[in-house]
N, C-alpha and C. Protein backbone atom coordinates (compact mmCIF):
# COMPACT_ATOMS: atom_id res chain seq x y z
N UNK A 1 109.90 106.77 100.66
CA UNK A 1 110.08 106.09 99.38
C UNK A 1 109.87 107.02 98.20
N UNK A 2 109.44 107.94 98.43
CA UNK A 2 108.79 109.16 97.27
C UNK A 2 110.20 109.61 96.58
N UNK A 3 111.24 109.99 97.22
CA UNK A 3 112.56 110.08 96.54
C UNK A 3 113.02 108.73 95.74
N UNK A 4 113.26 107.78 95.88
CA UNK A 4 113.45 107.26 95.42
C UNK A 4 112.53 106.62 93.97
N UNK A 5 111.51 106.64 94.32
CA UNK A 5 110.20 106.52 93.10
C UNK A 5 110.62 107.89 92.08
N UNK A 6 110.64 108.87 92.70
CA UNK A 6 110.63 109.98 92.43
C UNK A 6 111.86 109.82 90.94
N UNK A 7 113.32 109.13 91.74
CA UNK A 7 114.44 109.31 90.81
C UNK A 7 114.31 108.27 89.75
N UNK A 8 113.48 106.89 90.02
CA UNK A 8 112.92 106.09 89.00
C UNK A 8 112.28 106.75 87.62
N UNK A 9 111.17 107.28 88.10
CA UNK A 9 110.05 107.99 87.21
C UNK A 9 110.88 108.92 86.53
N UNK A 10 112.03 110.09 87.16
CA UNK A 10 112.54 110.96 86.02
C UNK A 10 113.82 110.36 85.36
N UNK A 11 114.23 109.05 85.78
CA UNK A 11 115.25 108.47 84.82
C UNK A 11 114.59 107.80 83.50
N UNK A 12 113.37 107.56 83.39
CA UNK A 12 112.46 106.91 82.42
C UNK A 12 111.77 108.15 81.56
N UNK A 13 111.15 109.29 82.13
CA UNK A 13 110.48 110.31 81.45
C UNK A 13 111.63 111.20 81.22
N UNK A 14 112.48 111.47 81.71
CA UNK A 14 113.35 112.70 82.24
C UNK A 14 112.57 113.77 81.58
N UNK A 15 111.59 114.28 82.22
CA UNK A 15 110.92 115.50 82.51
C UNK A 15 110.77 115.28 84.31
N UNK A 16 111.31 116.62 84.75
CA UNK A 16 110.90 116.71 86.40
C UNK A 16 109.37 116.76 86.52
N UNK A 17 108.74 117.37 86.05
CA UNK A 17 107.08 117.72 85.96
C UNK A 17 106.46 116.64 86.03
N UNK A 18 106.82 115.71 84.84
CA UNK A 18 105.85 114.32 84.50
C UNK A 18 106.58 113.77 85.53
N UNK A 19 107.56 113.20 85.99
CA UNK A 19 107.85 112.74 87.21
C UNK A 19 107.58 112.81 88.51
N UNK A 20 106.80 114.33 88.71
CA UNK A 20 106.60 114.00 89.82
C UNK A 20 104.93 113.73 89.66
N UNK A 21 104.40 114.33 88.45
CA UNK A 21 103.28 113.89 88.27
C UNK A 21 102.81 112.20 88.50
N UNK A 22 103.88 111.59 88.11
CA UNK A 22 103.73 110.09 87.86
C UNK A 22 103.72 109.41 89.77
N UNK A 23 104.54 109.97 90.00
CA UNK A 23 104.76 109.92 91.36
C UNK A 23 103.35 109.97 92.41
N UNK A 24 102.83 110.90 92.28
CA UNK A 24 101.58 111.57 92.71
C UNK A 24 100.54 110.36 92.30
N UNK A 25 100.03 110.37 91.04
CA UNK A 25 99.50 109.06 90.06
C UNK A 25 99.81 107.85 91.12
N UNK A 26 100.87 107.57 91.45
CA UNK A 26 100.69 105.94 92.17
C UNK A 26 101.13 106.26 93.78
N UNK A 27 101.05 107.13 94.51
CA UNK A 27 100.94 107.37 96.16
C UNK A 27 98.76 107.66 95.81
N UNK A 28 98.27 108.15 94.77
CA UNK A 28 96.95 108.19 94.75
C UNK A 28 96.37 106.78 94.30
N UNK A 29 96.74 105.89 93.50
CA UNK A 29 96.52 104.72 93.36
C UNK A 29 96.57 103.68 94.74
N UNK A 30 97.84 103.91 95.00
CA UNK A 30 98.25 103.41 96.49
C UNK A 30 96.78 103.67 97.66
N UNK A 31 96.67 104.47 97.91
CA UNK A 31 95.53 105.04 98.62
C UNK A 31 94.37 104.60 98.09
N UNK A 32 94.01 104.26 97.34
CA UNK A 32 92.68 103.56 96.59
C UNK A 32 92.84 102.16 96.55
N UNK A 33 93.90 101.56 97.10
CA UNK A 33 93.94 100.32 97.29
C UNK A 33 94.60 100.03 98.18
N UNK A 34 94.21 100.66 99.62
CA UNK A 34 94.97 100.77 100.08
C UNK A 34 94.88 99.44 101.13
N UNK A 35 93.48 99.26 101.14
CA UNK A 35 93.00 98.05 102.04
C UNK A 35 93.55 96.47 101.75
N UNK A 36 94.36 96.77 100.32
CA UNK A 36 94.95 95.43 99.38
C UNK A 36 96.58 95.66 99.68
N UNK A 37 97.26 96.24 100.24
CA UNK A 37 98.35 96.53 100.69
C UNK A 37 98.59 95.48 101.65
N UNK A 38 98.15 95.24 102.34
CA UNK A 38 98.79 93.82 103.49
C UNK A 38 98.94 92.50 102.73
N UNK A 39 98.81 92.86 101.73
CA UNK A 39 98.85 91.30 100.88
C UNK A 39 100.25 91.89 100.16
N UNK A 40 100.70 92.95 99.83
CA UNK A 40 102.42 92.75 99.86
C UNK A 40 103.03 92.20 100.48
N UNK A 41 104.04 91.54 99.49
CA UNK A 41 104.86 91.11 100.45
C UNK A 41 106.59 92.33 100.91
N UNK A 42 106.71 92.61 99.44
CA UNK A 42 107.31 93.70 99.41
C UNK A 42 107.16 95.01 98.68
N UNK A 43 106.91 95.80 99.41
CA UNK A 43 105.84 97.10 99.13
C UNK A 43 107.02 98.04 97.95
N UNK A 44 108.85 97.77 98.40
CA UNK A 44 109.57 98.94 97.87
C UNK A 44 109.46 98.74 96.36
N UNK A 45 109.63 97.05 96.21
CA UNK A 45 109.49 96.22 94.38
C UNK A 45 108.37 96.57 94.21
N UNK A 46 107.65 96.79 94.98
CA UNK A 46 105.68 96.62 93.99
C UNK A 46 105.60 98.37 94.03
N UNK A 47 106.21 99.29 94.63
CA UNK A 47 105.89 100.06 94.43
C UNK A 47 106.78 100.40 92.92
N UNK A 48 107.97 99.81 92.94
CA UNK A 48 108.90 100.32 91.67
C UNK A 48 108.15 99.78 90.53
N UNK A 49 107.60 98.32 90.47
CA UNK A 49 106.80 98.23 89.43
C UNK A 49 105.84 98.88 89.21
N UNK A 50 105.27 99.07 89.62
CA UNK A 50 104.06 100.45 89.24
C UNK A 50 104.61 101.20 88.86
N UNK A 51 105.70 102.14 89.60
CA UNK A 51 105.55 103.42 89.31
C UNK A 51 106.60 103.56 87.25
N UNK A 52 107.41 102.28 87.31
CA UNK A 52 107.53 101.52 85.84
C UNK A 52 106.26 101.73 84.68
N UNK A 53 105.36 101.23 85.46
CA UNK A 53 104.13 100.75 84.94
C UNK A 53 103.65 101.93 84.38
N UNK A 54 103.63 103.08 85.11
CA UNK A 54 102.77 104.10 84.98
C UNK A 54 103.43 105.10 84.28
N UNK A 55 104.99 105.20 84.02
CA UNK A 55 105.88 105.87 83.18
C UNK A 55 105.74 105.71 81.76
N UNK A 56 105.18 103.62 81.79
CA UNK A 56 105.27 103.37 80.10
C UNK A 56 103.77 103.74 79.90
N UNK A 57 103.23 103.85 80.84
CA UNK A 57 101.82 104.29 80.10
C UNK A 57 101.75 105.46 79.84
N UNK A 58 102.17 106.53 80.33
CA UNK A 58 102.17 107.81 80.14
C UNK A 58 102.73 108.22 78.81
N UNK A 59 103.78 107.31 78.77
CA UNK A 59 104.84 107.20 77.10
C UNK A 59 104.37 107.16 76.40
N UNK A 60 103.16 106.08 76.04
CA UNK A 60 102.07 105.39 75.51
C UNK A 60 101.36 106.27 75.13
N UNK A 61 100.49 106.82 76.34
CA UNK A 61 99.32 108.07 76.21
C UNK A 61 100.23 109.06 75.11
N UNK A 62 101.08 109.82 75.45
CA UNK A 62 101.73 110.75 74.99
C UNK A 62 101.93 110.71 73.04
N UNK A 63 102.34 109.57 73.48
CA UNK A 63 102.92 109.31 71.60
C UNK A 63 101.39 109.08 71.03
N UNK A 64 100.63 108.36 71.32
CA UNK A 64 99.10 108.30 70.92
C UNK A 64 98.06 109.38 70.68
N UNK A 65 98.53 110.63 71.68
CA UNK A 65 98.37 112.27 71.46
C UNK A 65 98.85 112.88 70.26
N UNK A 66 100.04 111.92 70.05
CA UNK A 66 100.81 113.17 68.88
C UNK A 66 100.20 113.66 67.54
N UNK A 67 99.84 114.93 67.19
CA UNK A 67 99.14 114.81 66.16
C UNK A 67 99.54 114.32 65.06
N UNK A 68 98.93 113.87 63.56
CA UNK A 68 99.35 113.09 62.75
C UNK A 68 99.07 113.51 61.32
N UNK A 69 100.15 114.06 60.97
CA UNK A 69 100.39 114.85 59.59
C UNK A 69 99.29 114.13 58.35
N UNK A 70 98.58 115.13 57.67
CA UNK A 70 98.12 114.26 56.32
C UNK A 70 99.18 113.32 55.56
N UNK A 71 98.72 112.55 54.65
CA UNK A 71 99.40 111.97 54.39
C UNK A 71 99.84 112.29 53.07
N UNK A 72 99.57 113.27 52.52
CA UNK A 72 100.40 114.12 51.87
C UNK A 72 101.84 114.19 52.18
N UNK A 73 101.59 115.11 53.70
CA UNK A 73 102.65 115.65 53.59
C UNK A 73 103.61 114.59 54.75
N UNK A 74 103.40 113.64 54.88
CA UNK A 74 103.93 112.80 55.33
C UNK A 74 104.68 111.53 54.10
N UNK A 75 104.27 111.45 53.32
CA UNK A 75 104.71 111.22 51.78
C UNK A 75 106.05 111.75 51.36
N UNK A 76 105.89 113.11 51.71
CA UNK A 76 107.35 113.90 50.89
C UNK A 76 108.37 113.82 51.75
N UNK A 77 108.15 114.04 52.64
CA UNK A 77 109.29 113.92 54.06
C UNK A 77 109.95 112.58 54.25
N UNK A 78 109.36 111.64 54.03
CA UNK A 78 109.80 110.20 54.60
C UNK A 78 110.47 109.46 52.89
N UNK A 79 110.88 108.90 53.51
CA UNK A 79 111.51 108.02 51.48
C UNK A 79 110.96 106.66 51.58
N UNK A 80 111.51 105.98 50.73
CA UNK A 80 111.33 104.02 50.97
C UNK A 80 112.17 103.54 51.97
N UNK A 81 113.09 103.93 51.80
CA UNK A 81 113.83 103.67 53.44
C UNK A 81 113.62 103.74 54.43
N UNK A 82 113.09 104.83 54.62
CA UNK A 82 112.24 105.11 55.63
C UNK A 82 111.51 103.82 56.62
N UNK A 83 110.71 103.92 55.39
CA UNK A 83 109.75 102.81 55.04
C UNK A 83 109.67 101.30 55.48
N UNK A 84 110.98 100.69 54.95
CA UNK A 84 111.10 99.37 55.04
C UNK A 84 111.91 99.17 55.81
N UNK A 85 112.50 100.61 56.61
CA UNK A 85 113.53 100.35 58.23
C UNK A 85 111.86 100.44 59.36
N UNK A 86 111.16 101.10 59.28
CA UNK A 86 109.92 101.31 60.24
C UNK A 86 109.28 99.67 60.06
N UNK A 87 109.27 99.24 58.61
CA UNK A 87 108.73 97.37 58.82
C UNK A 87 109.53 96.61 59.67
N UNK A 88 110.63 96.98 59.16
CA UNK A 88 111.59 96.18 60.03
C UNK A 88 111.42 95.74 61.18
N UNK A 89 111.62 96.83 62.15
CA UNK A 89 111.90 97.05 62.96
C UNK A 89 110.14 96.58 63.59
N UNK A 90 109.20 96.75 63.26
CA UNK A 90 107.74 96.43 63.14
C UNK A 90 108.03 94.54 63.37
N UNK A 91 108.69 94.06 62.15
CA UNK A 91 108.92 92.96 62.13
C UNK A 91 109.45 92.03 63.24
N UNK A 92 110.85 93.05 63.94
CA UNK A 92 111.21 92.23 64.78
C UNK A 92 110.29 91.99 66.22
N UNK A 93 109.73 93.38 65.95
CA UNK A 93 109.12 93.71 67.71
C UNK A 93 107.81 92.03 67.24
N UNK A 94 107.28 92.40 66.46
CA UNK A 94 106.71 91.30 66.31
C UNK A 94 106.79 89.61 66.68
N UNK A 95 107.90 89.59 66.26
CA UNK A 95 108.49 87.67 65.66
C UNK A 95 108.77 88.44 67.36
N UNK A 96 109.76 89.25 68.08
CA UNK A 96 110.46 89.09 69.73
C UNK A 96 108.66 88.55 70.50
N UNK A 97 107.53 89.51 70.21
CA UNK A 97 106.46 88.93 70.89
C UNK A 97 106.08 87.21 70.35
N UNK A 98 106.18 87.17 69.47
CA UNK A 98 105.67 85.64 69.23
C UNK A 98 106.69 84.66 70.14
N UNK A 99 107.70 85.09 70.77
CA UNK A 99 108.41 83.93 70.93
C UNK A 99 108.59 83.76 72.74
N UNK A 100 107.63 85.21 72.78
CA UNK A 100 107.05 84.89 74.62
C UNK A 100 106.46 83.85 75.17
N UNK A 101 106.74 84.09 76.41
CA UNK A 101 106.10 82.68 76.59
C UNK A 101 104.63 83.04 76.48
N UNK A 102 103.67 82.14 76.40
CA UNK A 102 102.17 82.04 75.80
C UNK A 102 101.26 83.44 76.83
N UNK A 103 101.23 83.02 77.96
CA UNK A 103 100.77 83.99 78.90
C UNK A 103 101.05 85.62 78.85
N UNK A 104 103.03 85.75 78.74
CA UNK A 104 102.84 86.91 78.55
C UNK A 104 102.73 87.61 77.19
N UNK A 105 102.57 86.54 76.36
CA UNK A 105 102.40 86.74 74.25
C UNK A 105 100.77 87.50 74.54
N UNK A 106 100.11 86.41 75.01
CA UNK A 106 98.63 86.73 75.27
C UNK A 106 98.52 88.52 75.90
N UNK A 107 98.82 88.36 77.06
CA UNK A 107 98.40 90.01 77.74
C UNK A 107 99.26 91.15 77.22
N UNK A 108 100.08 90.83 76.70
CA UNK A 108 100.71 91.35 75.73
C UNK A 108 99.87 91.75 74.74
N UNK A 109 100.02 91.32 73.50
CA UNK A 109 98.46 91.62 72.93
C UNK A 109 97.05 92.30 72.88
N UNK A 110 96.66 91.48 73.83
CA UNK A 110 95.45 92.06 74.48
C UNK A 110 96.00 93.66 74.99
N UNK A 111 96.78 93.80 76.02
CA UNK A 111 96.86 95.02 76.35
C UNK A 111 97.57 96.49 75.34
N UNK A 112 98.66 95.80 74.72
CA UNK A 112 99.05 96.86 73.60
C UNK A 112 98.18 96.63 72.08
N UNK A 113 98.23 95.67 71.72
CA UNK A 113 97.71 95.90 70.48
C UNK A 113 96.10 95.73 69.77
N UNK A 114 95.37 95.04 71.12
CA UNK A 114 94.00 95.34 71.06
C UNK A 114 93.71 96.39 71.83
N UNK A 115 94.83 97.39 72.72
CA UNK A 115 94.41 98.44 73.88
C UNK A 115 93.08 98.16 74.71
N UNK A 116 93.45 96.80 75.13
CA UNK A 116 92.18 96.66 76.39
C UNK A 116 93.31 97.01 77.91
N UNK A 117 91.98 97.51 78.46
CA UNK A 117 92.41 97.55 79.77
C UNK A 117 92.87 96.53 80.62
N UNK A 118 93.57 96.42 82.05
CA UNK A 118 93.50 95.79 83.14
C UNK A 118 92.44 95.33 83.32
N UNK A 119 91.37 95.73 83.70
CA UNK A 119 89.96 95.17 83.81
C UNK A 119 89.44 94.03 82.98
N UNK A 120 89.47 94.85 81.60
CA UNK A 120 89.23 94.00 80.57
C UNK A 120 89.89 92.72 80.30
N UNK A 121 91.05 92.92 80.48
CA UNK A 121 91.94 91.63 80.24
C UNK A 121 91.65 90.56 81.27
N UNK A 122 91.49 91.10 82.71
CA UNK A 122 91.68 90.84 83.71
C UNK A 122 90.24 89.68 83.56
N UNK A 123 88.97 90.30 83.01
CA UNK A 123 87.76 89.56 82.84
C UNK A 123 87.63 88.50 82.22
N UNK A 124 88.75 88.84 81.19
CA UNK A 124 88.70 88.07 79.57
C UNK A 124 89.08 86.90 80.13
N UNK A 125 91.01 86.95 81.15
CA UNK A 125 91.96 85.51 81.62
C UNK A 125 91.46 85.00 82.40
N UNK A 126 90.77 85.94 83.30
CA UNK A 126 90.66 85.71 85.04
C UNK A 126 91.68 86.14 86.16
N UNK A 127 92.44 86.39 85.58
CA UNK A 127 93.37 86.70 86.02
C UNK A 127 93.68 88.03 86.92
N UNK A 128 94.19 88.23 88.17
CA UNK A 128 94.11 89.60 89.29
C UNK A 128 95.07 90.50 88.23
N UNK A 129 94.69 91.68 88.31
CA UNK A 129 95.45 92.69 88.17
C UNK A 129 96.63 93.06 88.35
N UNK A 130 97.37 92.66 89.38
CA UNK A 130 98.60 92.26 89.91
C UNK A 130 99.31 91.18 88.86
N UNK A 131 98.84 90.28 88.72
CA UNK A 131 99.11 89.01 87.93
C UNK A 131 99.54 89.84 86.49
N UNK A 132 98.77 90.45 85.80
CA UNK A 132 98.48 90.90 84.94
C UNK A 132 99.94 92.01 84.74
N UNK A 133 99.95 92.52 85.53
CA UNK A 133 101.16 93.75 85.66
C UNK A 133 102.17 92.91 85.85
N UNK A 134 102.57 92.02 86.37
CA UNK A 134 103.52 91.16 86.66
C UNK A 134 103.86 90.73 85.26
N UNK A 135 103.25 89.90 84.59
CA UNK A 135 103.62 89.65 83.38
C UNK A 135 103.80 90.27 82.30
N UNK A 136 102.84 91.87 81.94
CA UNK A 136 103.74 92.82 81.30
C UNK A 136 104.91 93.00 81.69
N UNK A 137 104.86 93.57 83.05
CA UNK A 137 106.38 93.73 83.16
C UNK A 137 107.35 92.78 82.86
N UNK A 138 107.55 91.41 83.00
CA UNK A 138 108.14 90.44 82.55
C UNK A 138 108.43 90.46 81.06
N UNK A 139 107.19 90.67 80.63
CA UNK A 139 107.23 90.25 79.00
C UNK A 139 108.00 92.29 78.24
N UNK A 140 108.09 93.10 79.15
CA UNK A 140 108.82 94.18 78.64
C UNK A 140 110.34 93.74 78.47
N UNK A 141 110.66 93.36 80.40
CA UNK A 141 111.57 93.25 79.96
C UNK A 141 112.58 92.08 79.28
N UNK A 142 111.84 91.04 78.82
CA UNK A 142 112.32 90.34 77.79
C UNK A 142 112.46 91.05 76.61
N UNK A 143 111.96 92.01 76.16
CA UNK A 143 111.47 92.91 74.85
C UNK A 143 112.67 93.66 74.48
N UNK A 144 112.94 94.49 75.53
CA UNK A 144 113.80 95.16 75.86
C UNK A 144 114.96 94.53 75.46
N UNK A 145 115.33 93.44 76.24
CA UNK A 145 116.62 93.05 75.62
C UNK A 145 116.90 92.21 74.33
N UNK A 146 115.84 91.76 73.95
CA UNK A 146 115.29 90.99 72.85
C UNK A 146 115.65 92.32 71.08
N UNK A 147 115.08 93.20 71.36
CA UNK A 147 114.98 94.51 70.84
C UNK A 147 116.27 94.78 70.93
């Protein structure tokens, strides 16, 4: 299955490196849970969602790294246009989350825009971890096409 994960992860990052890095990341996850594996029902989907999972987080991590110009000089470079296309677009991603359904509006939230963890969230709903990934992923790809 590693080829195929493999061609997932670099159609999403397209870097070979971070791809196979990402790859590595969930055959080591896999193995740390590994005793929770017989409760798949289908291992090839749960492995593609993860290894999904672990591409947008890396995306995530990455852009959250980027360093971040004073705001000086972030002032001269950008115009009002700029400006009120970045609300915009702020705006829609917004009103597209409000109109999720409640569950995935909620972990939604919680996980991107308060940046709590799986765990955390997981404590907060009650809700398994699995559950939890299930409905991001759901609520992406409503986003996605919503967007």
């Amino acid at each position: 299955m590693s080829d195929g994960l493999y061609r997932v992860a670099f159609y999403i990052l397209e870097s070979q490196s971070d791809a196979q890095d990402v790859v590595q990341d969930l055959f080591i996850k896999l193995w740390n849970t590994r005793d929770e594996l017989d409760k798949v029902l289908n291992l090839k989907a749960y492995c593609t969602t993860l290894i999904k999972n672990l591409c947008i987080d890396r995306i995530r991590k990455a852009s959250k790294e980027q360093v971040i110009e004073p705001q000086a000089d972030i002032s001269e470079s950008r115009t009002i246009d700029d400006d009120l296309i970045a609300k915009d677009k702020l705006g829609r991603v917004m009103a597209a989350i409000e109109r999720l359904p409640k569950g995935q509006r909620n972990v939604v939230k919680m996980y991107v825009l308060e940046d709590m963890s799986y765990d955390e969230i997981s404590e907060k709903t009650g809700m398994s971890n699995l559950t939890l990934r299930v409905l991001l992923s759901n609520a992406r790809k409503t986003l996605r096409k919503e967007i």
